[in-house]
C-alpha atoms as a PDB file:
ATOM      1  CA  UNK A   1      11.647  33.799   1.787  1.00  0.00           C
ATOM      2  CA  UNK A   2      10.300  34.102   5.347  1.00  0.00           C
ATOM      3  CA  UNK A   3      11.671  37.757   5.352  1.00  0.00           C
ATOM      4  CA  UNK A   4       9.884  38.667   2.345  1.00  0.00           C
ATOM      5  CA  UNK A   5       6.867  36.952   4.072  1.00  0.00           C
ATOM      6  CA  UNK A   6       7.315  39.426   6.655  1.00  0.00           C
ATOM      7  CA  UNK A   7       7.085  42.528   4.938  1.00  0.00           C
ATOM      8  CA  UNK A   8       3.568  41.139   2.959  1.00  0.00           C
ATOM      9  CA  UNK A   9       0.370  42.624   4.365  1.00  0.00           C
ATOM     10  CA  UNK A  10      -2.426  40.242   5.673  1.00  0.00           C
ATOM     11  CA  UNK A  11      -4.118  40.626   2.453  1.00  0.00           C
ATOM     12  CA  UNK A  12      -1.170  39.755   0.354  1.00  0.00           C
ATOM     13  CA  UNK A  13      -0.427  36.644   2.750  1.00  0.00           C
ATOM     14  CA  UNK A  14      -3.579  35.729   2.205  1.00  0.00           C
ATOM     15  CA  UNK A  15      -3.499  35.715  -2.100  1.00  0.00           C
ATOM     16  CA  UNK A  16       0.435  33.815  -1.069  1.00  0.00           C
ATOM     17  CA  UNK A  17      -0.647  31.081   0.797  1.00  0.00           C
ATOM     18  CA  UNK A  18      -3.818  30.298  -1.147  1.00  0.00           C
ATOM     19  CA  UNK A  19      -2.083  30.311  -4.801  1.00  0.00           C
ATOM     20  CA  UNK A  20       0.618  27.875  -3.227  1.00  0.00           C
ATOM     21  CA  UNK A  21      -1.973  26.022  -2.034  1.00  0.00           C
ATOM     22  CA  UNK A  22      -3.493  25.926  -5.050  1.00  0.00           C
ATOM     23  CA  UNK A  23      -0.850  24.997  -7.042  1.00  0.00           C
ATOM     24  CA  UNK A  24       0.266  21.887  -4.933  1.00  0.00           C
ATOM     25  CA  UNK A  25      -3.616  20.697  -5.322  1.00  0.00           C
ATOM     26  CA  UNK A  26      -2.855  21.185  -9.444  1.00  0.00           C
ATOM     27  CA  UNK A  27       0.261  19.295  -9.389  1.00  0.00           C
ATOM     28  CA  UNK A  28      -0.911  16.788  -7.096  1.00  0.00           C
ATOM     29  CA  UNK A  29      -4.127  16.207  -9.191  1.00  0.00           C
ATOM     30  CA  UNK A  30      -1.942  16.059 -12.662  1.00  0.00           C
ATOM     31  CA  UNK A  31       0.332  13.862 -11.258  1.00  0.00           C
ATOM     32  CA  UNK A  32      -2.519  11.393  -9.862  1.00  0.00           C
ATOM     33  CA  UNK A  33      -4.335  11.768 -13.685  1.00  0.00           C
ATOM     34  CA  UNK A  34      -1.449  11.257 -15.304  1.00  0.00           C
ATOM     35  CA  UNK A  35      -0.294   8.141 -13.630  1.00  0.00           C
ATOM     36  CA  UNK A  36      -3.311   6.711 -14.502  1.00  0.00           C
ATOM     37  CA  UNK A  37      -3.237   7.612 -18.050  1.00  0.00           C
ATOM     38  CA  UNK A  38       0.003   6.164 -18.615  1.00  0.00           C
ATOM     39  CA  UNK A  39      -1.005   2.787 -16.916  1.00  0.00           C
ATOM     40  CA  UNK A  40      -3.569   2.610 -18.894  1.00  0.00           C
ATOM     41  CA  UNK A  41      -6.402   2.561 -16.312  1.00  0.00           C
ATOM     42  CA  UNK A  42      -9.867   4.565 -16.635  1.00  0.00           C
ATOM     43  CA  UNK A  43      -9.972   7.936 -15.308  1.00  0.00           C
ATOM     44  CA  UNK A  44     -13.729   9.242 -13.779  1.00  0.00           C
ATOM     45  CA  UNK A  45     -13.696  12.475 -13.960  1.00  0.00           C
ATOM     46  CA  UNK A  46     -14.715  14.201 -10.607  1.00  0.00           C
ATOM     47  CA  UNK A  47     -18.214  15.543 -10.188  1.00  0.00           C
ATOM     48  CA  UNK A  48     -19.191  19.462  -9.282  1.00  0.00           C
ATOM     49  CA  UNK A  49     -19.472  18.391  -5.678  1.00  0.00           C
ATOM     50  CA  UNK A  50     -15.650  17.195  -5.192  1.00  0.00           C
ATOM     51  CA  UNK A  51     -14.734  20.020  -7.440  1.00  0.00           C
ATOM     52  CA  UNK A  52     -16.465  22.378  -4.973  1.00  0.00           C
ATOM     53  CA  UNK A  53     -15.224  20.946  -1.707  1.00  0.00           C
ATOM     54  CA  UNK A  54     -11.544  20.299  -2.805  1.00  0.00           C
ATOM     55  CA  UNK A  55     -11.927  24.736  -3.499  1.00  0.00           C
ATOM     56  CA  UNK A  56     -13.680  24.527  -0.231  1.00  0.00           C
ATOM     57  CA  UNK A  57     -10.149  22.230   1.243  1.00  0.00           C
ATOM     58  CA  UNK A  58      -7.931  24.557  -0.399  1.00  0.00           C
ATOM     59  CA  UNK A  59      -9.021  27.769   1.355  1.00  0.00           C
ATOM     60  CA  UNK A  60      -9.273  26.106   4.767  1.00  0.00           C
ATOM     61  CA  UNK A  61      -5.780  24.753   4.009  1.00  0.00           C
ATOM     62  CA  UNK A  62      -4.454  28.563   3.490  1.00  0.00           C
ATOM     63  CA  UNK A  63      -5.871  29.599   6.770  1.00  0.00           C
ATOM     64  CA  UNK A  64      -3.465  27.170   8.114  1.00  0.00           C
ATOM     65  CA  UNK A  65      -0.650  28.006   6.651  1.00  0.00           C
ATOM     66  CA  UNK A  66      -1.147  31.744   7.501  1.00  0.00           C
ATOM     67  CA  UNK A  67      -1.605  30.544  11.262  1.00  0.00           C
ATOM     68  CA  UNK A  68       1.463  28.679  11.003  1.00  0.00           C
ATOM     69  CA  UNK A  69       3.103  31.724   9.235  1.00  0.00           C
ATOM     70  CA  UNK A  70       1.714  33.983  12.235  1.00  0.00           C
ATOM     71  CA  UNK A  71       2.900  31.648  15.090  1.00  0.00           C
ATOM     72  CA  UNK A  72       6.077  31.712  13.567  1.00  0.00           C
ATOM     73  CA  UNK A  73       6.329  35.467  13.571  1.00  0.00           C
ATOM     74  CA  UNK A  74       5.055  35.642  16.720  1.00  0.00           C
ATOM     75  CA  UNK A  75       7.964  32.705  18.192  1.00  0.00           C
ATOM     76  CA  UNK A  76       5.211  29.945  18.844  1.00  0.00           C
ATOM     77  CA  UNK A  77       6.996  27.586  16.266  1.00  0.00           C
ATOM     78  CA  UNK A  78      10.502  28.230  15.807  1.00  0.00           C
ATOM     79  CA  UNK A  79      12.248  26.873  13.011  1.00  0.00           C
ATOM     80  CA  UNK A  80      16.186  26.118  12.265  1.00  0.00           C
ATOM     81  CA  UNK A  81      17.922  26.418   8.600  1.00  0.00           C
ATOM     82  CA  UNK A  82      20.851  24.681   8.769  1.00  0.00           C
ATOM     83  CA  UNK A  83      21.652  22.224   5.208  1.00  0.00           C
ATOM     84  CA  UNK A  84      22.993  19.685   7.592  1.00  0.00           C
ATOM     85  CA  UNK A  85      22.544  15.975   8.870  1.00  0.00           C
ATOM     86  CA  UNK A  86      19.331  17.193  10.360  1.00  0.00           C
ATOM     87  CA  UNK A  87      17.253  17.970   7.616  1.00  0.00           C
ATOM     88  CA  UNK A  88      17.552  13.952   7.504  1.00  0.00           C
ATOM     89  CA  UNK A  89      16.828  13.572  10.850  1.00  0.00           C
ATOM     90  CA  UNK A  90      14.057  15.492  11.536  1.00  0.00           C
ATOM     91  CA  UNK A  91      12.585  14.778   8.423  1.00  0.00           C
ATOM     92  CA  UNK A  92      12.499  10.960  10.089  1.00  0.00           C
ATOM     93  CA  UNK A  93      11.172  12.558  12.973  1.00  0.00           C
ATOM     94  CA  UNK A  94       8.676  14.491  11.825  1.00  0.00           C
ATOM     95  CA  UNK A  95       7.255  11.925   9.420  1.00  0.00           C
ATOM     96  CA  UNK A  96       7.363   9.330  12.388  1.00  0.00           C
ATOM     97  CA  UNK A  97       5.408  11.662  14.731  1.00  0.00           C
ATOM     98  CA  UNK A  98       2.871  12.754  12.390  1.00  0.00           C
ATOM     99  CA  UNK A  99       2.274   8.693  10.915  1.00  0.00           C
ATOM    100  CA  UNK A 100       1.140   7.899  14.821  1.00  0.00           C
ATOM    101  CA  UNK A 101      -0.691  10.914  15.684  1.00  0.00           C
ATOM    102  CA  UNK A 102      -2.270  10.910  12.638  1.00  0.00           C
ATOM    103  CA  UNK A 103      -3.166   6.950  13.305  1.00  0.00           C
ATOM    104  CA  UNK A 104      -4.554   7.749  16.708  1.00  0.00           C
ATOM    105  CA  UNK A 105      -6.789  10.325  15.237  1.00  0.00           C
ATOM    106  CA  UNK A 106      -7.974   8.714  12.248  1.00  0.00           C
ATOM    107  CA  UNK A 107      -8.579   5.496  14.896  1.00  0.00           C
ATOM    108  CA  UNK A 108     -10.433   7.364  17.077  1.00  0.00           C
ATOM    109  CA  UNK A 109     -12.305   8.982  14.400  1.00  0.00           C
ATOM    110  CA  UNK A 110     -13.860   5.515  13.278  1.00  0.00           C
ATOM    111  CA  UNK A 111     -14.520   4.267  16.578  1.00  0.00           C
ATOM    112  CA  UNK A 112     -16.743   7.451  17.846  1.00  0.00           C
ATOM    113  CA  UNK A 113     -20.088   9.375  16.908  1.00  0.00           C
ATOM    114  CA  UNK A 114     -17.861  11.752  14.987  1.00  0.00           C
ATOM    115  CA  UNK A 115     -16.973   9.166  12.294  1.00  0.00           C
ATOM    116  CA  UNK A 116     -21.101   9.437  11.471  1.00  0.00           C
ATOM    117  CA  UNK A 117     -20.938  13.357  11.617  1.00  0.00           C
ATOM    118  CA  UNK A 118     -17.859  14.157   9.570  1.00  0.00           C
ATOM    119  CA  UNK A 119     -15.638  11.235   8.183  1.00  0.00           C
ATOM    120  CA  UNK A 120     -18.144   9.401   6.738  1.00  0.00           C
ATOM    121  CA  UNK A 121     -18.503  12.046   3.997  1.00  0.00           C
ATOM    122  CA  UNK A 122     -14.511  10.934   2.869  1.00  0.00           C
ATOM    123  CA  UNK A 123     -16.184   7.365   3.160  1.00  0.00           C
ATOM    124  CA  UNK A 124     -18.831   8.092   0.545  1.00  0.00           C
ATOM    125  CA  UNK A 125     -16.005   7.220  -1.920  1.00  0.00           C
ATOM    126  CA  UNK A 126     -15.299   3.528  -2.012  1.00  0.00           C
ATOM    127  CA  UNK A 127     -13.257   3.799  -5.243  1.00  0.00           C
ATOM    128  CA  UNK A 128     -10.981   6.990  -4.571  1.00  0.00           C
ATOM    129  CA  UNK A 129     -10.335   8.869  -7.430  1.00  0.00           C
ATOM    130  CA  UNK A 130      -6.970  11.364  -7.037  1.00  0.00           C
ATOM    131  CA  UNK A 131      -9.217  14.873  -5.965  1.00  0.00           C
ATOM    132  CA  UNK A 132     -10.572  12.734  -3.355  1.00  0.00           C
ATOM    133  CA  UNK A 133      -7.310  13.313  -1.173  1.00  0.00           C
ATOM    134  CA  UNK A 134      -8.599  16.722  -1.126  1.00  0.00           C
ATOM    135  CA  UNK A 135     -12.636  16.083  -0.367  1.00  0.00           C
ATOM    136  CA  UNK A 136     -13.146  16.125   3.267  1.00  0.00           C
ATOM    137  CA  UNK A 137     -15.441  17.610   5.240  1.00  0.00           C
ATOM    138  CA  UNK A 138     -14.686  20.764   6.714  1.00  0.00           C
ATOM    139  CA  UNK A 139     -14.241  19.628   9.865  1.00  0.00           C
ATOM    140  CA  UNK A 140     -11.899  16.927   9.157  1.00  0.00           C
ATOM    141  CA  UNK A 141      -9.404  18.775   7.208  1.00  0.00           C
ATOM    142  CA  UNK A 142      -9.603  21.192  10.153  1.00  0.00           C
ATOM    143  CA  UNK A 143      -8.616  18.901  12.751  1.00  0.00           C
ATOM    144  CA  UNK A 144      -5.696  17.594  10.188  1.00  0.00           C
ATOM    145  CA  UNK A 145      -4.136  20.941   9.765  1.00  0.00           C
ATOM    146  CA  UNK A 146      -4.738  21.714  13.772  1.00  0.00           C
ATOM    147  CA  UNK A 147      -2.711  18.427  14.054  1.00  0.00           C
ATOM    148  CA  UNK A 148       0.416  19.780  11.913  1.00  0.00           C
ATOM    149  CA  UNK A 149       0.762  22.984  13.642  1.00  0.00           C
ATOM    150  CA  UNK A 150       0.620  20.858  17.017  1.00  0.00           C
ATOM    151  CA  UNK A 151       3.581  18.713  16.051  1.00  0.00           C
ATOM    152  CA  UNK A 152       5.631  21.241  14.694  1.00  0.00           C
ATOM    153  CA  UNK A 153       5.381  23.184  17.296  1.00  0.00           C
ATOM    154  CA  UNK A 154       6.793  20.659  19.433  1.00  0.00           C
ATOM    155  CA  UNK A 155      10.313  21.033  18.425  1.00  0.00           C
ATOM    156  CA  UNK A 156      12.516  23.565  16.226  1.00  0.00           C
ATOM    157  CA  UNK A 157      12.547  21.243  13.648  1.00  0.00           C
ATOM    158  CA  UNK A 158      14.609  22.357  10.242  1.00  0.00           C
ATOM    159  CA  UNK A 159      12.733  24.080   7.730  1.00  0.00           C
ATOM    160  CA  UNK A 160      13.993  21.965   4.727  1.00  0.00           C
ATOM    161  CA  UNK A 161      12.895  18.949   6.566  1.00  0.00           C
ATOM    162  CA  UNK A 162       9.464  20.219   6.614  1.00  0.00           C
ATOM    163  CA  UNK A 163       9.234  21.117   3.156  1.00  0.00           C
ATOM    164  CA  UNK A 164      10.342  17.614   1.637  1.00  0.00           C
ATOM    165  CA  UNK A 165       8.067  16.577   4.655  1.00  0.00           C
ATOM    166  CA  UNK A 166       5.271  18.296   2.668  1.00  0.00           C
ATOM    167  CA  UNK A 167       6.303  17.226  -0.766  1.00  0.00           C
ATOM    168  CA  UNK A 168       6.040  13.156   0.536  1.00  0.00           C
ATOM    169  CA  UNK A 169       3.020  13.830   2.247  1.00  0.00           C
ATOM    170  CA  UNK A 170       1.216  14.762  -1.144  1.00  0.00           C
ATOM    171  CA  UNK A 171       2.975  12.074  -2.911  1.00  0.00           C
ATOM    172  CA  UNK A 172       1.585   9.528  -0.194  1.00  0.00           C
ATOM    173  CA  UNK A 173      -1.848  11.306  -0.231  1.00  0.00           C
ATOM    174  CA  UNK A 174      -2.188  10.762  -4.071  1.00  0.00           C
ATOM    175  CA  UNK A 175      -0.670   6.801  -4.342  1.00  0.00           C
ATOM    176  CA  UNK A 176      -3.223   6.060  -1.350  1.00  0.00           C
ATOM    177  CA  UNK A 177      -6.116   7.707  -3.695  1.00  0.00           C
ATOM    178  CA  UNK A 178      -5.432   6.501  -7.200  1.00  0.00           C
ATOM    179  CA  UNK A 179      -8.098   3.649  -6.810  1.00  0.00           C
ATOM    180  CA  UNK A 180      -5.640   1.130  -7.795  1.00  0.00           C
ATOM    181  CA  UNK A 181      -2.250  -0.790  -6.952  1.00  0.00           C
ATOM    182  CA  UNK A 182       0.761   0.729  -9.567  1.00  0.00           C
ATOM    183  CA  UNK A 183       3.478  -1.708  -7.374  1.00  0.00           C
ATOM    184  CA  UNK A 184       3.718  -5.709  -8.255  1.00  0.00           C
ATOM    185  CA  UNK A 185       3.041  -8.027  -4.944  1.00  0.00           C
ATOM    186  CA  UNK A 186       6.944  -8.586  -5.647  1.00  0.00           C
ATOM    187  CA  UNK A 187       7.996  -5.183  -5.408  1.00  0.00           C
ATOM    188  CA  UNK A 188       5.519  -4.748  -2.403  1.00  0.00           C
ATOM    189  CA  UNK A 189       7.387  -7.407  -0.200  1.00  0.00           C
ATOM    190  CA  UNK A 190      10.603  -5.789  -0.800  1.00  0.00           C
ATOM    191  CA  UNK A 191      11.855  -4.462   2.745  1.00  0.00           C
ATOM    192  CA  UNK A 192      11.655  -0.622   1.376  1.00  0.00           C
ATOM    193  CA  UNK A 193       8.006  -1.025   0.343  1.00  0.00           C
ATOM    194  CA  UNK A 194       6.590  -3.687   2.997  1.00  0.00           C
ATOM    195  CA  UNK A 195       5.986  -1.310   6.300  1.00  0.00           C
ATOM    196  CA  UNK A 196       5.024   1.726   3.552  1.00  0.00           C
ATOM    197  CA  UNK A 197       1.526   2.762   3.286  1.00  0.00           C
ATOM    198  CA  UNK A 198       1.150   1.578  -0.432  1.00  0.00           C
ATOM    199  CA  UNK A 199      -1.858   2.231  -2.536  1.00  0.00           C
ATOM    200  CA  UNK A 200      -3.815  -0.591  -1.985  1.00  0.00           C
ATOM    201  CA  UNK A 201      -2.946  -0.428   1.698  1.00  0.00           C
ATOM    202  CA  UNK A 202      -5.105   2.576   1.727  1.00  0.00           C
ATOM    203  CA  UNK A 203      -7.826   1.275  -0.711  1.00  0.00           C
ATOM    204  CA  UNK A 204      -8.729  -1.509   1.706  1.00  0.00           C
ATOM    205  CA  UNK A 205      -9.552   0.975   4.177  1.00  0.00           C
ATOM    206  CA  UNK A 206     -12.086   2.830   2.055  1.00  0.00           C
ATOM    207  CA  UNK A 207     -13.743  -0.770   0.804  1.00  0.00           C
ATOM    208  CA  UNK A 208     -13.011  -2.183   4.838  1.00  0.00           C
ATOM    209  CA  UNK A 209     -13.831   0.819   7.223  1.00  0.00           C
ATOM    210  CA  UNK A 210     -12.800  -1.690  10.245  1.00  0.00           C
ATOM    211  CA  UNK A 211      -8.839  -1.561   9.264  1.00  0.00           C
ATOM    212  CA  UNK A 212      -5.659   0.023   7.450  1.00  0.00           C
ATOM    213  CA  UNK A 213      -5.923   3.432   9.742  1.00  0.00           C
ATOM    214  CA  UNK A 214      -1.768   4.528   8.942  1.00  0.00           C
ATOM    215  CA  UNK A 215      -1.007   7.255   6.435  1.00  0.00           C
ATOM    216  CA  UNK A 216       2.641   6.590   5.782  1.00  0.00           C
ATOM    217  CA  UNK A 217       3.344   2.966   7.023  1.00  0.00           C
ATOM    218  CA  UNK A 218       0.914   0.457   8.147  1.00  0.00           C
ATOM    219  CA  UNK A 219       3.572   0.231  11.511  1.00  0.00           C
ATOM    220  CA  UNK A 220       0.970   0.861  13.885  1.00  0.00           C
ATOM    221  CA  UNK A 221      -1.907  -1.127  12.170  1.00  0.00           C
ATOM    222  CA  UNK A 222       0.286  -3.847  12.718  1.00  0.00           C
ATOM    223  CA  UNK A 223       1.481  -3.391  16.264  1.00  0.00           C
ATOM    224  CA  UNK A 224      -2.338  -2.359  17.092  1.00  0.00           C
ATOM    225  CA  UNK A 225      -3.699  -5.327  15.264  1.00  0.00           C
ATOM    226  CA  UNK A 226      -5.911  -3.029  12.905  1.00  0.00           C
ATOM    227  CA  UNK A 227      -4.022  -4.453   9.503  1.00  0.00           C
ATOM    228  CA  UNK A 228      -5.683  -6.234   6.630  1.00  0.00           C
ATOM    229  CA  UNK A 229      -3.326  -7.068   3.606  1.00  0.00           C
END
């Protein structure tokens, strides 16, 4: 795949990256929709503004990936692609490293004059609706993506650990915006569920600005004293 990358002009790249970009936003959005549908609970359908920044998300999110794709090809992120015990591993890694960094940052974003400049425009949604994983400001997503290249670029981490890396970090993006709880209380005290970043984990942050800050897990909330069940 990478070597067929390779051989791509920039243009091509370009039309790549932003139709696979595209398409995980379409899946991610269907899957979100029809969750709801099936439980039963109302779907608001998204206005012309999200529709326009979640485009707006999309293409900022392809010039990422084509900076990734370029560091790569130039050796500033090296990759391995061994189907070994690592993909395991460094998928634990990865998704450990980018839960606190993307804590700290999300922390820090609330707690300085940038929260009023740029996150508060995320915050304008109190009741998440799925699209709203992908309406951010500019900025914001910006800083996200900046953020991913940083950490993989810390370690030649396998390249089939990223990917399912990818697919869980949609999967996490879309529970935490489906405006509602889909797991019991039961099922959410169970030891796989109860340090996981659940839906309503991340719905209490939108309706309480003040707590809830983790993507993945609510680890560091806890240890940092930022958690509100």
């Amino acid at each position: 795949m990478l070597h067929f990358l390779s051989t791509q002009s920039a243009f091509n790249l370009w039309l790549i990256f932003l139709t696979e970009n595209v398409a995980v936003t379409a899946l991610a959005l269907f899957a979100g929709w029809a969750t709801l549908k099936l439980l039963k609970k109302p779907i608001k359908p998204p206005s012309g503004k999200e529709w326009l920044i979640c485009l707006l998300t999309n293409l900022i999110n392809t010039a990422v990936t084509f900076c990734g794709f370029w560091l790569w090809k130039h050796n500033c992120l090296e990759f391995s692609f061994g189907l070994n015990w690592r993909i395991a591993t460094d998928f634990f890694a990865i998704f450990l490293l980018m839960d606190i960094a993307m804590y700290v940052l999300h922390y820090a974003i609330h707690h300085s004059t940038v929260y009023k400049i740029i996150h508060r425009f995320h915050h304008q949604y109190e009741n998440p609706i799925p699209i709203d994983l992908f309406v951010l400001h500019p900025l914001e997503t910006v800083s996200f993506g900046s953020l991913w290249l940083l950490v993989i670029s810390l370690y030649s981490f396998n390249l089939y650990a990223i990917m399912i890396y990818l697919i869980a970090n949609v999967i996490f993006g879309i529970a935490g915006h489906l405006g509602f709880e889909p797991l019991s209380a039961e099922s959410r005290n169970k030891p796989f569920f109860r340090y996981l970043g659940t839906s309503s984990f991340h719905h209490t942050h939108h309706l309480d600005i003040d707590h809830n800050f983790g993507f993945y897990t609510n680890l560091w909330d806890k240890v940092f004293g930022t958690y509100k069940a």
